[in-house]
C-alpha atoms as a PDB file:
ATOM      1  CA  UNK A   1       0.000   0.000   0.000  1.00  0.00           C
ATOM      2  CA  UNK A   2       1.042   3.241  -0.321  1.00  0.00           C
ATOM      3  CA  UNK A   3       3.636   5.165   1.866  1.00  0.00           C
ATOM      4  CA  UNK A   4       2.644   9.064   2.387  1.00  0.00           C
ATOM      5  CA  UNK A   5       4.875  11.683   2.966  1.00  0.00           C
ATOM      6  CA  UNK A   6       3.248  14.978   5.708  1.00  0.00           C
ATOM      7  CA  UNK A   7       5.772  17.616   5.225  1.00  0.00           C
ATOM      8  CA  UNK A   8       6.575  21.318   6.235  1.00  0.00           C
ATOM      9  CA  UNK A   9       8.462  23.205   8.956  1.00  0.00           C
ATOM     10  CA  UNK A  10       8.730  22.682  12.194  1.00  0.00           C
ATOM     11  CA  UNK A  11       5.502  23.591  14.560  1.00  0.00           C
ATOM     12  CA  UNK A  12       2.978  23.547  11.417  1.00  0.00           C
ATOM     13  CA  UNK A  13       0.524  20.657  12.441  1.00  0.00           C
ATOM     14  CA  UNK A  14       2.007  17.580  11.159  1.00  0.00           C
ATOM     15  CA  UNK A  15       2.002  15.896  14.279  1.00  0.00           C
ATOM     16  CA  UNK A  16      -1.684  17.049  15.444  1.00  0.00           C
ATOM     17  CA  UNK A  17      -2.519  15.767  11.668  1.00  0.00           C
ATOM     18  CA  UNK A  18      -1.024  12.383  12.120  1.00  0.00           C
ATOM     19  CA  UNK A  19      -2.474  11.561  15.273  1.00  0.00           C
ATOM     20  CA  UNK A  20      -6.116  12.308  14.100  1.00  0.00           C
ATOM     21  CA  UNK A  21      -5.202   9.773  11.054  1.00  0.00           C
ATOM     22  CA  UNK A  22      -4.070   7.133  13.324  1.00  0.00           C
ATOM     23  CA  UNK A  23      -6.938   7.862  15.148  1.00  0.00           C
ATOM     24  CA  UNK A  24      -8.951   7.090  11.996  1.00  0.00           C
ATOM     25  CA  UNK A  25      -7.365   3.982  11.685  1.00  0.00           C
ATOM     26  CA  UNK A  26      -4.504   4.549   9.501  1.00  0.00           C
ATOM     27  CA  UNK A  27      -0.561   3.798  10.051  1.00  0.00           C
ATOM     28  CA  UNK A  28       1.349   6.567  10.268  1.00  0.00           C
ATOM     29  CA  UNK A  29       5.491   6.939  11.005  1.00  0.00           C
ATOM     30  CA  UNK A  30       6.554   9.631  13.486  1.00  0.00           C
ATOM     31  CA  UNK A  31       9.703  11.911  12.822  1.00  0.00           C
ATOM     32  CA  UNK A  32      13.263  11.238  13.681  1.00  0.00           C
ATOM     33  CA  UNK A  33      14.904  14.425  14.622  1.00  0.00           C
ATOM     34  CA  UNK A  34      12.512  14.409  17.653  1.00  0.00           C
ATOM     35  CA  UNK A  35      13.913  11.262  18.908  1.00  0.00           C
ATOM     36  CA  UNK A  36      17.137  12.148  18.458  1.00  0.00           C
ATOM     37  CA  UNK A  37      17.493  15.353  20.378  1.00  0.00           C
ATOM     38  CA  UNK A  38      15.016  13.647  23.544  1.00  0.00           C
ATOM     39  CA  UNK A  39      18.142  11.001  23.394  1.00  0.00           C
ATOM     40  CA  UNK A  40      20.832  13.371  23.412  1.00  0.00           C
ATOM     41  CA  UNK A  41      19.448  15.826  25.910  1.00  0.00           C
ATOM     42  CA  UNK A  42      18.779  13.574  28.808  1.00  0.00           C
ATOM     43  CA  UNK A  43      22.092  11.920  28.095  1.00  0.00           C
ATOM     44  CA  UNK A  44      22.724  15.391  28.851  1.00  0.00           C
ATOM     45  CA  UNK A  45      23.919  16.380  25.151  1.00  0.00           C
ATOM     46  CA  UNK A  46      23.799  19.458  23.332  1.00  0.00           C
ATOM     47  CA  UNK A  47      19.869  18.762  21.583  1.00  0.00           C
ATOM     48  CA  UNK A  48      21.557  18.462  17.786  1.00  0.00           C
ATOM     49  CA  UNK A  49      25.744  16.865  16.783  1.00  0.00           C
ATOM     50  CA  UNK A  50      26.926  18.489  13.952  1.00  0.00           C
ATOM     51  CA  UNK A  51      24.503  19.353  11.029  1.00  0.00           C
ATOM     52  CA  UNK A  52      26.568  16.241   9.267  1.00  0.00           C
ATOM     53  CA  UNK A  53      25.668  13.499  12.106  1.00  0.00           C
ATOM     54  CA  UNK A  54      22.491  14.719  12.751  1.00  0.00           C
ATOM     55  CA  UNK A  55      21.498  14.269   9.630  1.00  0.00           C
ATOM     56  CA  UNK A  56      23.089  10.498   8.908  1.00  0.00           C
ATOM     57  CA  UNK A  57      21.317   9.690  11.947  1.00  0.00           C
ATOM     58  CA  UNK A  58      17.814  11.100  11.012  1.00  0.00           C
ATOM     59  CA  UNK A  59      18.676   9.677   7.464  1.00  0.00           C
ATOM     60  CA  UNK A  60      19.459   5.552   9.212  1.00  0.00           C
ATOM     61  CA  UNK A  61      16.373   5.941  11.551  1.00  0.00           C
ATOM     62  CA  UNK A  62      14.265   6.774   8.491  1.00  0.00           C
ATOM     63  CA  UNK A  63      15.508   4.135   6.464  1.00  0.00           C
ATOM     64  CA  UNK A  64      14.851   1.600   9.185  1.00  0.00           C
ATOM     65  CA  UNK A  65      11.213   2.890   9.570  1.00  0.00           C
ATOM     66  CA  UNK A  66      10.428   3.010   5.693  1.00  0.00           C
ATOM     67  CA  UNK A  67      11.665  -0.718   5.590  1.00  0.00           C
ATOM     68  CA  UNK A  68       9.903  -1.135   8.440  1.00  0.00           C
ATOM     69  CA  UNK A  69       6.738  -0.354   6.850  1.00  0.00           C
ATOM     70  CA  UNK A  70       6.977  -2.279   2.983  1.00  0.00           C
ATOM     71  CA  UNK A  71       5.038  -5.517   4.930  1.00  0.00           C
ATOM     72  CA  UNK A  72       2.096  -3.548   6.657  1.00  0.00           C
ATOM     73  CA  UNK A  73       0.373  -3.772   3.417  1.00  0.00           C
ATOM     74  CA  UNK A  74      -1.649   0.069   4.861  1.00  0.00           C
ATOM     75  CA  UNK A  75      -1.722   3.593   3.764  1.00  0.00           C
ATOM     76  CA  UNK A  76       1.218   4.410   5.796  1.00  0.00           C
ATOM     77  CA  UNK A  77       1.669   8.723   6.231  1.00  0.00           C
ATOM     78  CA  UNK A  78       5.310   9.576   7.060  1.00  0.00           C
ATOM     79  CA  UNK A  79       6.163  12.636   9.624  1.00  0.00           C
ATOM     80  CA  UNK A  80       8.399  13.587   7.382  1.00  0.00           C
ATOM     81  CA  UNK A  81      10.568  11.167   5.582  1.00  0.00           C
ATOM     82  CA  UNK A  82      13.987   9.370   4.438  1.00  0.00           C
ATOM     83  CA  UNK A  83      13.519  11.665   1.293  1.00  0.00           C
ATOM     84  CA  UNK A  84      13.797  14.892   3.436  1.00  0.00           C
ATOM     85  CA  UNK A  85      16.748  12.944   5.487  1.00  0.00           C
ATOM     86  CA  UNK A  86      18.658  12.744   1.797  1.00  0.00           C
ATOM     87  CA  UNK A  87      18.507  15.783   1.595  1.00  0.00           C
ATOM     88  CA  UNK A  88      19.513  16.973   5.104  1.00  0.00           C
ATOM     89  CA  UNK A  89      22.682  14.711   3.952  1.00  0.00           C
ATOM     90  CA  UNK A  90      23.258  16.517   0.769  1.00  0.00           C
ATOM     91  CA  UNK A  91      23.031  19.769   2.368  1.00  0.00           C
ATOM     92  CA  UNK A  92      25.582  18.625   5.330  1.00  0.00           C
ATOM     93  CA  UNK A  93      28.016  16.857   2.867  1.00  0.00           C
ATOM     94  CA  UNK A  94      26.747  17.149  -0.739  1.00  0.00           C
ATOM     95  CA  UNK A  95      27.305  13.550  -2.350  1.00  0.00           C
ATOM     96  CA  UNK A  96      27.894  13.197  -6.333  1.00  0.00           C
ATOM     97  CA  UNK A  97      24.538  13.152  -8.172  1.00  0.00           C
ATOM     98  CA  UNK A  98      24.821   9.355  -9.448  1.00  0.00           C
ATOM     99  CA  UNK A  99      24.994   8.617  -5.500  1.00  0.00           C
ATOM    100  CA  UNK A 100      22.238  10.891  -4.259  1.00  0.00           C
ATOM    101  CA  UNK A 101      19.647   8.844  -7.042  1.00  0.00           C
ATOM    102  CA  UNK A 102      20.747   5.899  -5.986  1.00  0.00           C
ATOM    103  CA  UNK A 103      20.041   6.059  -2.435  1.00  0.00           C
ATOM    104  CA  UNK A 104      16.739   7.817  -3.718  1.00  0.00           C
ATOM    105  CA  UNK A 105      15.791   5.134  -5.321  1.00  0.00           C
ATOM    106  CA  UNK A 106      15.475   2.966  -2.794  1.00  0.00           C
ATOM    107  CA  UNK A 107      12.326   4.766  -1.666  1.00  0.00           C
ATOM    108  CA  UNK A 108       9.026   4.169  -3.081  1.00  0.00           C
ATOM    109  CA  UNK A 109       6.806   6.757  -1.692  1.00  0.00           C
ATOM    110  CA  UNK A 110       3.275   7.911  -3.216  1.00  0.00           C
ATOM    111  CA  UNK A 111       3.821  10.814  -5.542  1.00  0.00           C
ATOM    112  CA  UNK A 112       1.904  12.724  -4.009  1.00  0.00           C
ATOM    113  CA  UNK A 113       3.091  14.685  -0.955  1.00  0.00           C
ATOM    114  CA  UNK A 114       1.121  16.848   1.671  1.00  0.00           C
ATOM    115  CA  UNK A 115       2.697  19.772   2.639  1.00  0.00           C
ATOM    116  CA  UNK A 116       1.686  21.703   5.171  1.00  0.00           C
ATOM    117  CA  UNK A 117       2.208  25.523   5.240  1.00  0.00           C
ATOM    118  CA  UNK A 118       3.564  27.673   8.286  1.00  0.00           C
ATOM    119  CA  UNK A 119       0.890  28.716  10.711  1.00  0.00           C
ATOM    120  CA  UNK A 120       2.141  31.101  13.030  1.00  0.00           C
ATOM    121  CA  UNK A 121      -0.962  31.572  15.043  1.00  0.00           C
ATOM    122  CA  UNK A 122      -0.187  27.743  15.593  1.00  0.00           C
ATOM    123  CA  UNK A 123       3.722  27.782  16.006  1.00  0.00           C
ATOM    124  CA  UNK A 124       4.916  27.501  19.272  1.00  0.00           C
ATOM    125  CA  UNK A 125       8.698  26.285  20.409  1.00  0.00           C
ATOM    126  CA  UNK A 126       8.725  23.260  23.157  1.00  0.00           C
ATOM    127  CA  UNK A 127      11.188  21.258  24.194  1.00  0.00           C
ATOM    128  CA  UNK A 128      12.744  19.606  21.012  1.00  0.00           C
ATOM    129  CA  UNK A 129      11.306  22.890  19.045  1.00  0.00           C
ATOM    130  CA  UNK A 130      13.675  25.560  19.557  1.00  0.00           C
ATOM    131  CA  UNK A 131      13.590  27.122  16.222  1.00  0.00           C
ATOM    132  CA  UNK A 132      12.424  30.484  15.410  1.00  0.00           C
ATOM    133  CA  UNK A 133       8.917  31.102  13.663  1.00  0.00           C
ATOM    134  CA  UNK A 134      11.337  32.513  11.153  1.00  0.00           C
ATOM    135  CA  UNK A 135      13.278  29.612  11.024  1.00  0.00           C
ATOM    136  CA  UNK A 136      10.050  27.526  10.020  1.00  0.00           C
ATOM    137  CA  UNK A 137       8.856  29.864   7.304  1.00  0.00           C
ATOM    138  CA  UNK A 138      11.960  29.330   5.933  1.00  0.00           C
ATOM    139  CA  UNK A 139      12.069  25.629   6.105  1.00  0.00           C
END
């Protein structure tokens, strides 16, 4: 079945969205990055490594969930995805072309994408949000 990427910036609803679809029944993935920084701050860790790390991290624990996913035979909507992780990657430590559509292709995702806009009567930072409502608009 097909695997549904929710995307946008930080603090624009993707979370609220994917809990009323699970709610409704449907499968849905949760982000990385989130993880990540929970991990490294009570190991008592700055909340992000280097840009580099943080996102060959995001990028693994993506791939594991996608993989994850390819028996579940349900719509399956991503927080996010290993797509967005690739590209984290390339912007860390650009990669040649030929290798970047490789490791693409190892994603099947439904061509369609949801992407939600910045909502900054909605944005609010939290503990793992500590971006700007600037920052988000420009994500």
């Amino acid at each position: 079945m097909p695997r549904v990427i929710l995307t946008g910036g930080p603090g624009v609803g993707k979370t609220t969205l994917l809990r009323e679809l699970a709610r409704r029944g449907y499968a849905i993935v949760e982000e990385s990055a989130r993880v990540i920084i929970r991990e490294r701050v009570a190991a008592g860790l700055s909340p992000r490594p280097d840009p580099r790390s943080f996102a060959a991290e995001i990028l693994h624990r993506d791939r594991s969930k996608y993989e994850q996913t390819l028996e579940d035979g349900r719509w399956t909507f991503f927080d996010r995805s290993a797509l967005e992780a690739v590209g984290m990657v390339q912007e860390a430590a650009p990669m040649p072309a030929p290798q970047v559509a490789a490791v693409l292709a190892t994603f099947n995702f439904h061509p369609a994408v949801f992407i939600l806009p910045p909502w900054p009567e909605l944005y609010a930072k939290d503990n793992e949000r500590d971006h700007s409502l600037d920052h988000c608009i420009a994500v």
